[in-house]
PDB file of N, CA and C in Angstrom:
ATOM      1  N   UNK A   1       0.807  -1.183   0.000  1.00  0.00           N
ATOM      2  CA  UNK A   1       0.000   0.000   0.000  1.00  0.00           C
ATOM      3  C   UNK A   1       0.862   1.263   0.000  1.00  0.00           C
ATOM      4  N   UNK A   2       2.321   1.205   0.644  1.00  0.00           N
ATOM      5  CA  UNK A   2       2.917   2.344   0.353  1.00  0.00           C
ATOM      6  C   UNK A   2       3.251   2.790  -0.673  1.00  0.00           C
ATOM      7  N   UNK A   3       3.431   1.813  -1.834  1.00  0.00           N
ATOM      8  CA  UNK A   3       3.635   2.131  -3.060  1.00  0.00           C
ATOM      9  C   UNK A   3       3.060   2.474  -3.983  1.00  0.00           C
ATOM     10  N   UNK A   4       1.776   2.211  -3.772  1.00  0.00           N
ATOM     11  CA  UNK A   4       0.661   2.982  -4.121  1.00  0.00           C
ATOM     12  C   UNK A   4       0.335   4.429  -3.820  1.00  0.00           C
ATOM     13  N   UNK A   5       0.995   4.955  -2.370  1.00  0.00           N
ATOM     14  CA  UNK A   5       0.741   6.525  -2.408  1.00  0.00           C
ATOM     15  C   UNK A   5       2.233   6.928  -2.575  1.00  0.00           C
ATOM     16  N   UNK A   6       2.930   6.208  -2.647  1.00  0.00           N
ATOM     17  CA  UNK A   6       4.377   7.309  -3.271  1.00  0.00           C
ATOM     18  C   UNK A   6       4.072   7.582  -4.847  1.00  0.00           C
ATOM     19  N   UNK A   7       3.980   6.433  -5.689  1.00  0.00           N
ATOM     20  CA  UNK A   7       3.276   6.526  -7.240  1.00  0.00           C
ATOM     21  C   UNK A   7       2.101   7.582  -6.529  1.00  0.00           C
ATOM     22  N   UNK A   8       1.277   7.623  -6.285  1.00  0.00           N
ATOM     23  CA  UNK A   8      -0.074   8.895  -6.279  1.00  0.00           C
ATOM     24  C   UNK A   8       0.720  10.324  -5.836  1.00  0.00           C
ATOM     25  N   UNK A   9       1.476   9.944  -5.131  1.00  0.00           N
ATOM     26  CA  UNK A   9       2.652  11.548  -4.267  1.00  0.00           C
ATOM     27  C   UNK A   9       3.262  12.012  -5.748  1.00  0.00           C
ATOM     28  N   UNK A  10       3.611  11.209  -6.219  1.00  0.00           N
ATOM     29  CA  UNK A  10       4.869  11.293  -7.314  1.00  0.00           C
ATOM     30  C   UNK A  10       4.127  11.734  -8.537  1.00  0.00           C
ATOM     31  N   UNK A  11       2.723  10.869  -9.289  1.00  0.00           N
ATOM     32  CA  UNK A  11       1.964  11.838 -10.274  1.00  0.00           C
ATOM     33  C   UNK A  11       1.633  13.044 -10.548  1.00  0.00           C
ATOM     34  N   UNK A  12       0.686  13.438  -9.264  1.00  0.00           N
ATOM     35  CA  UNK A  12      -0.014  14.267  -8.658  1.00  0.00           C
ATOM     36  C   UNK A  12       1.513  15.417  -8.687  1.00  0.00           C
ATOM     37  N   UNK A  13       2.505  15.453  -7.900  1.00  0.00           N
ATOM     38  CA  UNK A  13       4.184  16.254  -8.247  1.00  0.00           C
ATOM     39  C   UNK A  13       4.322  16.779 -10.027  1.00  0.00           C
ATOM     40  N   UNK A  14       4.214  15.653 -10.722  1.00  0.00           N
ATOM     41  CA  UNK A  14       4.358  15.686 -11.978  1.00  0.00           C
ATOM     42  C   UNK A  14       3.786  16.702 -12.725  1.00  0.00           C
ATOM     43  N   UNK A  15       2.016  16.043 -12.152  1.00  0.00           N
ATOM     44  CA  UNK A  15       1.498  17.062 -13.188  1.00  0.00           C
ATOM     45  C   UNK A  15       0.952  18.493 -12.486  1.00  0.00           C
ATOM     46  N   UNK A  16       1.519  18.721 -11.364  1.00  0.00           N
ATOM     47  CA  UNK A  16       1.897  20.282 -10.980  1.00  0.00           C
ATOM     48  C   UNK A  16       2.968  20.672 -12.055  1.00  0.00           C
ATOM     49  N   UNK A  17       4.018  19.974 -11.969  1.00  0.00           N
ATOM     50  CA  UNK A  17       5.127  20.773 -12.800  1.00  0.00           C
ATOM     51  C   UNK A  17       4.536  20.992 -13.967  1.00  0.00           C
ATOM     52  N   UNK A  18       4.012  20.257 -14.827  1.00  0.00           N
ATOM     53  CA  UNK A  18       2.898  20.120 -15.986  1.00  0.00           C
ATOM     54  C   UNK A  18       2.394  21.498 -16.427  1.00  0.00           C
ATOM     55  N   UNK A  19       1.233  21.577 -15.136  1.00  0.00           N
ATOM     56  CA  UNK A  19       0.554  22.596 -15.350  1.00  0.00           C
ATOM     57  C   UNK A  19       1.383  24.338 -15.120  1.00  0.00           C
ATOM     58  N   UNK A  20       2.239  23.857 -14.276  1.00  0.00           N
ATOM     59  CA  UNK A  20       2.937  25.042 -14.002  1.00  0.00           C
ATOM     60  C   UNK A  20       3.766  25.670 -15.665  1.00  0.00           C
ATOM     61  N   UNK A  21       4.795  24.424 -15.878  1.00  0.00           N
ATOM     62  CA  UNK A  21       4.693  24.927 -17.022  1.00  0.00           C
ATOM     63  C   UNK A  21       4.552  25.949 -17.946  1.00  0.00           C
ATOM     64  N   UNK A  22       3.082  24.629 -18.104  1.00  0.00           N
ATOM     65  CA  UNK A  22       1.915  25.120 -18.814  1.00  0.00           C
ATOM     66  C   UNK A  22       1.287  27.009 -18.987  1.00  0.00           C
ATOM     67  N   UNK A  23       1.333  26.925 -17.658  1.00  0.00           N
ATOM     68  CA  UNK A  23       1.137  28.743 -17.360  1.00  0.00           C
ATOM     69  C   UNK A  23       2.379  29.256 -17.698  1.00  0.00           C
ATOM     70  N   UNK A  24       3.328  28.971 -17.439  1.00  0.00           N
ATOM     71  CA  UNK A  24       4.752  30.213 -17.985  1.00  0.00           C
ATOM     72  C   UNK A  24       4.426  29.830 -19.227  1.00  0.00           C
ATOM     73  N   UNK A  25       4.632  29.103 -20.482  1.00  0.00           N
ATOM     74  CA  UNK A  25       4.219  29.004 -21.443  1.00  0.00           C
ATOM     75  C   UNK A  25       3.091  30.486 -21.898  1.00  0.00           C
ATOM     76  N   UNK A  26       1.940  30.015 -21.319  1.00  0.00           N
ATOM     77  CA  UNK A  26       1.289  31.016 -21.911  1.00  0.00           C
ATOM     78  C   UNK A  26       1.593  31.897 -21.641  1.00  0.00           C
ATOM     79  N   UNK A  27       2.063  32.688 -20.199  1.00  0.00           N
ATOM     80  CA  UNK A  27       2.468  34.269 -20.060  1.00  0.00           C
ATOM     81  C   UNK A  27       3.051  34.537 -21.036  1.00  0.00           C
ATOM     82  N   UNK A  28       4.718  34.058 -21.404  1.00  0.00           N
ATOM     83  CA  UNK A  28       5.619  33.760 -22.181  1.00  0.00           C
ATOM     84  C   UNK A  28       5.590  34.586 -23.264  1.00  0.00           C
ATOM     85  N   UNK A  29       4.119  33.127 -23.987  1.00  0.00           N
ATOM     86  CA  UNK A  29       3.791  33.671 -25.186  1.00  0.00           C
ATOM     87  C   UNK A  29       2.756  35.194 -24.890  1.00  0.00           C
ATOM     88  N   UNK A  30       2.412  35.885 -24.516  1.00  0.00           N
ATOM     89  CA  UNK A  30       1.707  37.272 -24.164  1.00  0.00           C
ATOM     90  C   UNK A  30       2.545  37.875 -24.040  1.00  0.00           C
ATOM     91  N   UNK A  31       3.687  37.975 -23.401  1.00  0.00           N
ATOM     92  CA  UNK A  31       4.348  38.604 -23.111  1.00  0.00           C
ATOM     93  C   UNK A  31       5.542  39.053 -24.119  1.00  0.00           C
ATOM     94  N   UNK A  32       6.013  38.139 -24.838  1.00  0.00           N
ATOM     95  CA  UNK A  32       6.614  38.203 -25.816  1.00  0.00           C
ATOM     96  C   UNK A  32       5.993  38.576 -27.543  1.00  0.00           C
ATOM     97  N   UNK A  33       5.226  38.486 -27.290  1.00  0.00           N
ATOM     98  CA  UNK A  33       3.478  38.630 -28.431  1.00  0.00           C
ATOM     99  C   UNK A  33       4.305  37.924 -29.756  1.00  0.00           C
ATOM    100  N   UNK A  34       4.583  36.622 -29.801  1.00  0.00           N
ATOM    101  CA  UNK A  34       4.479  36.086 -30.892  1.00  0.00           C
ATOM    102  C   UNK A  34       6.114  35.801 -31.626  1.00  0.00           C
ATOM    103  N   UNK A  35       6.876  36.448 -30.861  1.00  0.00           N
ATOM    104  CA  UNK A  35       8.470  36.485 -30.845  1.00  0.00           C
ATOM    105  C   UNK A  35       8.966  35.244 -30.201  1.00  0.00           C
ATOM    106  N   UNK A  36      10.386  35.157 -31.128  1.00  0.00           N
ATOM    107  CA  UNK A  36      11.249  33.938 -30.220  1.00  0.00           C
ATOM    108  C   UNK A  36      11.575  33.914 -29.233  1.00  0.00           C
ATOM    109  N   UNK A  37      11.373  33.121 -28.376  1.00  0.00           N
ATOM    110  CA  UNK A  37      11.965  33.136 -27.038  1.00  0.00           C
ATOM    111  C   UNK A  37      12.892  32.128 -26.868  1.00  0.00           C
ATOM    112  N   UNK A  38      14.165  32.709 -26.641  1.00  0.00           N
ATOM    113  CA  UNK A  38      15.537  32.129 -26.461  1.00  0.00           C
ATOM    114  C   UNK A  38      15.594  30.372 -25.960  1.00  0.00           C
ATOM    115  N   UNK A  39      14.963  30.948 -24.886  1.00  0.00           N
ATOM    116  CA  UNK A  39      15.127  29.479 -24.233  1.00  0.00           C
ATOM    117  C   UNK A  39      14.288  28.312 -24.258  1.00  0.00           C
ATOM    118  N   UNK A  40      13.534  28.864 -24.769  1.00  0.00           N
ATOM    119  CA  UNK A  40      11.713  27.904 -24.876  1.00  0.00           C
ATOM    120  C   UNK A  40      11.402  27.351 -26.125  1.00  0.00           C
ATOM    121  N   UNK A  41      11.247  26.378 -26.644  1.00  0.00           N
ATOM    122  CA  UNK A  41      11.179  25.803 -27.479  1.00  0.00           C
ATOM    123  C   UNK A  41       9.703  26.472 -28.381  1.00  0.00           C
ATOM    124  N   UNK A  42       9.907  26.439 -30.188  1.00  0.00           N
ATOM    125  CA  UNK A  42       8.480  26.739 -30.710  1.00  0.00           C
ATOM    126  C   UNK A  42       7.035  26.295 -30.635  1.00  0.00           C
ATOM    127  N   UNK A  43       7.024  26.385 -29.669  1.00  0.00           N
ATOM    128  CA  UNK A  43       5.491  25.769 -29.494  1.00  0.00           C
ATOM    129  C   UNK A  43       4.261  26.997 -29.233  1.00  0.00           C
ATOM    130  N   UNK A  44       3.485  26.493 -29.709  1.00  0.00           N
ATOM    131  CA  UNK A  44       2.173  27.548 -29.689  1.00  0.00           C
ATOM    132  C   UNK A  44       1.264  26.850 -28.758  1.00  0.00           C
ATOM    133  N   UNK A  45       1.358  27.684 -27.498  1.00  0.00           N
ATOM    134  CA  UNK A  45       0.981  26.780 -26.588  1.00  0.00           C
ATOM    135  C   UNK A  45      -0.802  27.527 -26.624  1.00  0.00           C
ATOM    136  N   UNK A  46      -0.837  28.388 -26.854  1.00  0.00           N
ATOM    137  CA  UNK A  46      -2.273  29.123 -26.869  1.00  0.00           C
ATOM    138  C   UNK A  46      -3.269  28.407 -27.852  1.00  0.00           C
ATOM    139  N   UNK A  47      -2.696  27.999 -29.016  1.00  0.00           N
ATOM    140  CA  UNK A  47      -2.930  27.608 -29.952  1.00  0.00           C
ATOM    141  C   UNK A  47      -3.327  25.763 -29.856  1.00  0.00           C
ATOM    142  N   UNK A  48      -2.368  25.402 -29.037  1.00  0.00           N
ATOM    143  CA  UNK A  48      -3.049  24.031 -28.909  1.00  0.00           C
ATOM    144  C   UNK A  48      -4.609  24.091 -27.680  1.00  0.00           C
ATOM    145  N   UNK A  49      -4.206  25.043 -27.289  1.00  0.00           N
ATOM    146  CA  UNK A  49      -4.946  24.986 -25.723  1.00  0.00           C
ATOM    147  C   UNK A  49      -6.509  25.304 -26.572  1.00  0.00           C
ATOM    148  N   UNK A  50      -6.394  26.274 -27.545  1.00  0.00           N
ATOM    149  CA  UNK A  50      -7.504  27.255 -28.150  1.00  0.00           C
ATOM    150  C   UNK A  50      -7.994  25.536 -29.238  1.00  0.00           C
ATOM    151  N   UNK A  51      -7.344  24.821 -29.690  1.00  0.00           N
ATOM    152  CA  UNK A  51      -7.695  23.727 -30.290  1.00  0.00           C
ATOM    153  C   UNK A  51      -8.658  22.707 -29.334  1.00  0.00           C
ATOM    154  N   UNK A  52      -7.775  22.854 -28.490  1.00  0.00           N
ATOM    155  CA  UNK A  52      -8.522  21.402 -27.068  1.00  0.00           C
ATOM    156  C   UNK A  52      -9.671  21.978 -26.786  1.00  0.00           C
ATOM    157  N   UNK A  53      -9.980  23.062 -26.830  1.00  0.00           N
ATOM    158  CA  UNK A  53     -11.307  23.752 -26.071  1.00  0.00           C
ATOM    159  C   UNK A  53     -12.063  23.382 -27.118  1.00  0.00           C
ATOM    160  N   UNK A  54     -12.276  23.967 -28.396  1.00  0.00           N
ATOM    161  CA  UNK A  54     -13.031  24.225 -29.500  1.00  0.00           C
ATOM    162  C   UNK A  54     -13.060  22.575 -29.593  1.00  0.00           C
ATOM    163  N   UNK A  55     -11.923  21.546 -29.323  1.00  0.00           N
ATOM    164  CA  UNK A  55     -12.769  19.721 -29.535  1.00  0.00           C
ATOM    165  C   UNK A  55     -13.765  19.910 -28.588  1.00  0.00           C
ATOM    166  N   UNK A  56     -13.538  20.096 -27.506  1.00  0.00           N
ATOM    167  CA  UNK A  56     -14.844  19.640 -26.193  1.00  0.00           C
ATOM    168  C   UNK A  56     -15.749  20.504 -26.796  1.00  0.00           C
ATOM    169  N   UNK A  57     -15.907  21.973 -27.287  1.00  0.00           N
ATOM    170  CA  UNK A  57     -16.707  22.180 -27.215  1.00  0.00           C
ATOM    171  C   UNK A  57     -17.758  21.856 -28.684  1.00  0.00           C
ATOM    172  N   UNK A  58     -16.948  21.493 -29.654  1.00  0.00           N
ATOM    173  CA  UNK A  58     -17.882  21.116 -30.630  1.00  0.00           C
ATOM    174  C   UNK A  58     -18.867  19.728 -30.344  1.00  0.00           C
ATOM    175  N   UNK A  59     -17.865  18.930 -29.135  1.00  0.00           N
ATOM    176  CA  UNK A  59     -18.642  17.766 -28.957  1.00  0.00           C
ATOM    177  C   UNK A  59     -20.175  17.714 -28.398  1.00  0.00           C
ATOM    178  N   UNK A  60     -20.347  18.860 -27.715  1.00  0.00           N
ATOM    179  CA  UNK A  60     -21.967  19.418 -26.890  1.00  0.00           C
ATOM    180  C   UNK A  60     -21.841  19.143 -25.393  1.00  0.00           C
ATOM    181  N   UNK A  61     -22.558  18.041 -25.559  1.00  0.00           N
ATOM    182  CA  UNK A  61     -22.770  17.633 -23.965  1.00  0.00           C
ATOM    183  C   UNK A  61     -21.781  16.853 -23.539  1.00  0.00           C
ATOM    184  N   UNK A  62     -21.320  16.291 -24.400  1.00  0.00           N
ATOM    185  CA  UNK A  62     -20.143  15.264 -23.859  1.00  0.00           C
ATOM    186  C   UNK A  62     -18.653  15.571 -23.994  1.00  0.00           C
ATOM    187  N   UNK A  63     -18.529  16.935 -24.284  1.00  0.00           N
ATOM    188  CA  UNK A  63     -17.375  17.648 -24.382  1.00  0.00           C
ATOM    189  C   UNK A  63     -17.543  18.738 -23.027  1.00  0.00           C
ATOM    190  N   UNK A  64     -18.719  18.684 -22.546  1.00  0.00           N
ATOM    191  CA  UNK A  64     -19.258  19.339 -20.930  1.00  0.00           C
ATOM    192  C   UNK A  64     -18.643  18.745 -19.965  1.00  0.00           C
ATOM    193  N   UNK A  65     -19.339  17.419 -20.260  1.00  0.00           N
ATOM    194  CA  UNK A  65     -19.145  16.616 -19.212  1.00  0.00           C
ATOM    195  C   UNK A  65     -17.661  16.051 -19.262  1.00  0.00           C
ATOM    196  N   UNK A  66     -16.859  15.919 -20.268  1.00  0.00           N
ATOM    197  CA  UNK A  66     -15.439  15.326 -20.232  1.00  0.00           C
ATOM    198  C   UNK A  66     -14.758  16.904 -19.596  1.00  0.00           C
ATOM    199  N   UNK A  67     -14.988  17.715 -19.647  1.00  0.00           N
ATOM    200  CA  UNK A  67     -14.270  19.229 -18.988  1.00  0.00           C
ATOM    201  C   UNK A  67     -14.609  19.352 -17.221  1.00  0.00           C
ATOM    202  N   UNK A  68     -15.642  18.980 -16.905  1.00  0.00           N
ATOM    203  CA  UNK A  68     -16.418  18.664 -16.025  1.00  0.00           C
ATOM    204  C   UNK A  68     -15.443  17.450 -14.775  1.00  0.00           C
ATOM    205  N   UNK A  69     -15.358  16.570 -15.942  1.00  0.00           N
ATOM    206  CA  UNK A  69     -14.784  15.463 -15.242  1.00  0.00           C
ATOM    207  C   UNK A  69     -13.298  15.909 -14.727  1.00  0.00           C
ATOM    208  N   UNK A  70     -12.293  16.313 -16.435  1.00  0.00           N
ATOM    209  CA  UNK A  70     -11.433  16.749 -16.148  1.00  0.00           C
ATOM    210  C   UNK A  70     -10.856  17.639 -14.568  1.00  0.00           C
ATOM    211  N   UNK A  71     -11.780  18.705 -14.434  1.00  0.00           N
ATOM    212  CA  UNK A  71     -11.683  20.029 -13.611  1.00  0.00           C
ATOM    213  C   UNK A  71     -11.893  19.087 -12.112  1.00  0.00           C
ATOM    214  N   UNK A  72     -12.490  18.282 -11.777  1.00  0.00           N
ATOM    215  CA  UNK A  72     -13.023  17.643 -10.589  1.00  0.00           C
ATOM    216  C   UNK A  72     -11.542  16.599  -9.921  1.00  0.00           C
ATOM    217  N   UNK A  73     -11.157  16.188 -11.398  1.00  0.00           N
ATOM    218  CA  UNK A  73      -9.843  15.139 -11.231  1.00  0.00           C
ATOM    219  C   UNK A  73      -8.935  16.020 -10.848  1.00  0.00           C
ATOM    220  N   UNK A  74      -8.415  16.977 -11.251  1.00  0.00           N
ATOM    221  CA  UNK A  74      -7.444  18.031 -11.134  1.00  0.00           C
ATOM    222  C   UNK A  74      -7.604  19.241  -9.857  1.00  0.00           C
ATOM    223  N   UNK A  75      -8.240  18.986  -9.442  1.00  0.00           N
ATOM    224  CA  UNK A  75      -9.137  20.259  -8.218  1.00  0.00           C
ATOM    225  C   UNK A  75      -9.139  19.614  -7.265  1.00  0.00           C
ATOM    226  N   UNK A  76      -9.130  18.006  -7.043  1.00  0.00           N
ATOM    227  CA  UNK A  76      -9.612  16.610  -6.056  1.00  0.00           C
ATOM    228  C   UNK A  76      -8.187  16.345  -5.589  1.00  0.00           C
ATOM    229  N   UNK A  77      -8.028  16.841  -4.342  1.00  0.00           N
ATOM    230  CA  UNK A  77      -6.689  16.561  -3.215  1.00  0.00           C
ATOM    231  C   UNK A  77      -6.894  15.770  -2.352  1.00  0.00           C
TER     232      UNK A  77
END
């Protein structure tokens, strides 16, 4: 059973760094408005994010409820 909450300690770690990231990314890109940034690799991080939304949301209800689910998994300590 301990190994079960060091793996859950250790995910849960992960995808903080993830999301953290995730947010410098986007400042990044605002902040820099569309320019290279030295150290950060080309990625259009607004741009995938602005993609993932527009899937859930073309899906209707079940692009609700998968955002829904998402936000509950990620919010749930």
């Amino acid at each position: 059973m301990d190994y079960l909450t060091k793996i859950k300690t250790w995910a849960r770690g992960l995808t903080e760094v993830g999301v953290s990231l995730l947010a410098l990314g986007i400042v990044l890109e605002i902040l820099f408005m569309g320019q290279p940034i030295p150290f950060w690799p080309n990625i259009n991080i607004i741009g995938n994010v602005q993609t993932i939304v527009a899937g859930f949301s073309s899906q209707g209800l079940v692009g609700l409820v998968a955002l829904w689910v998402l936000y509950h998994i990620f919010t749930k300590k």
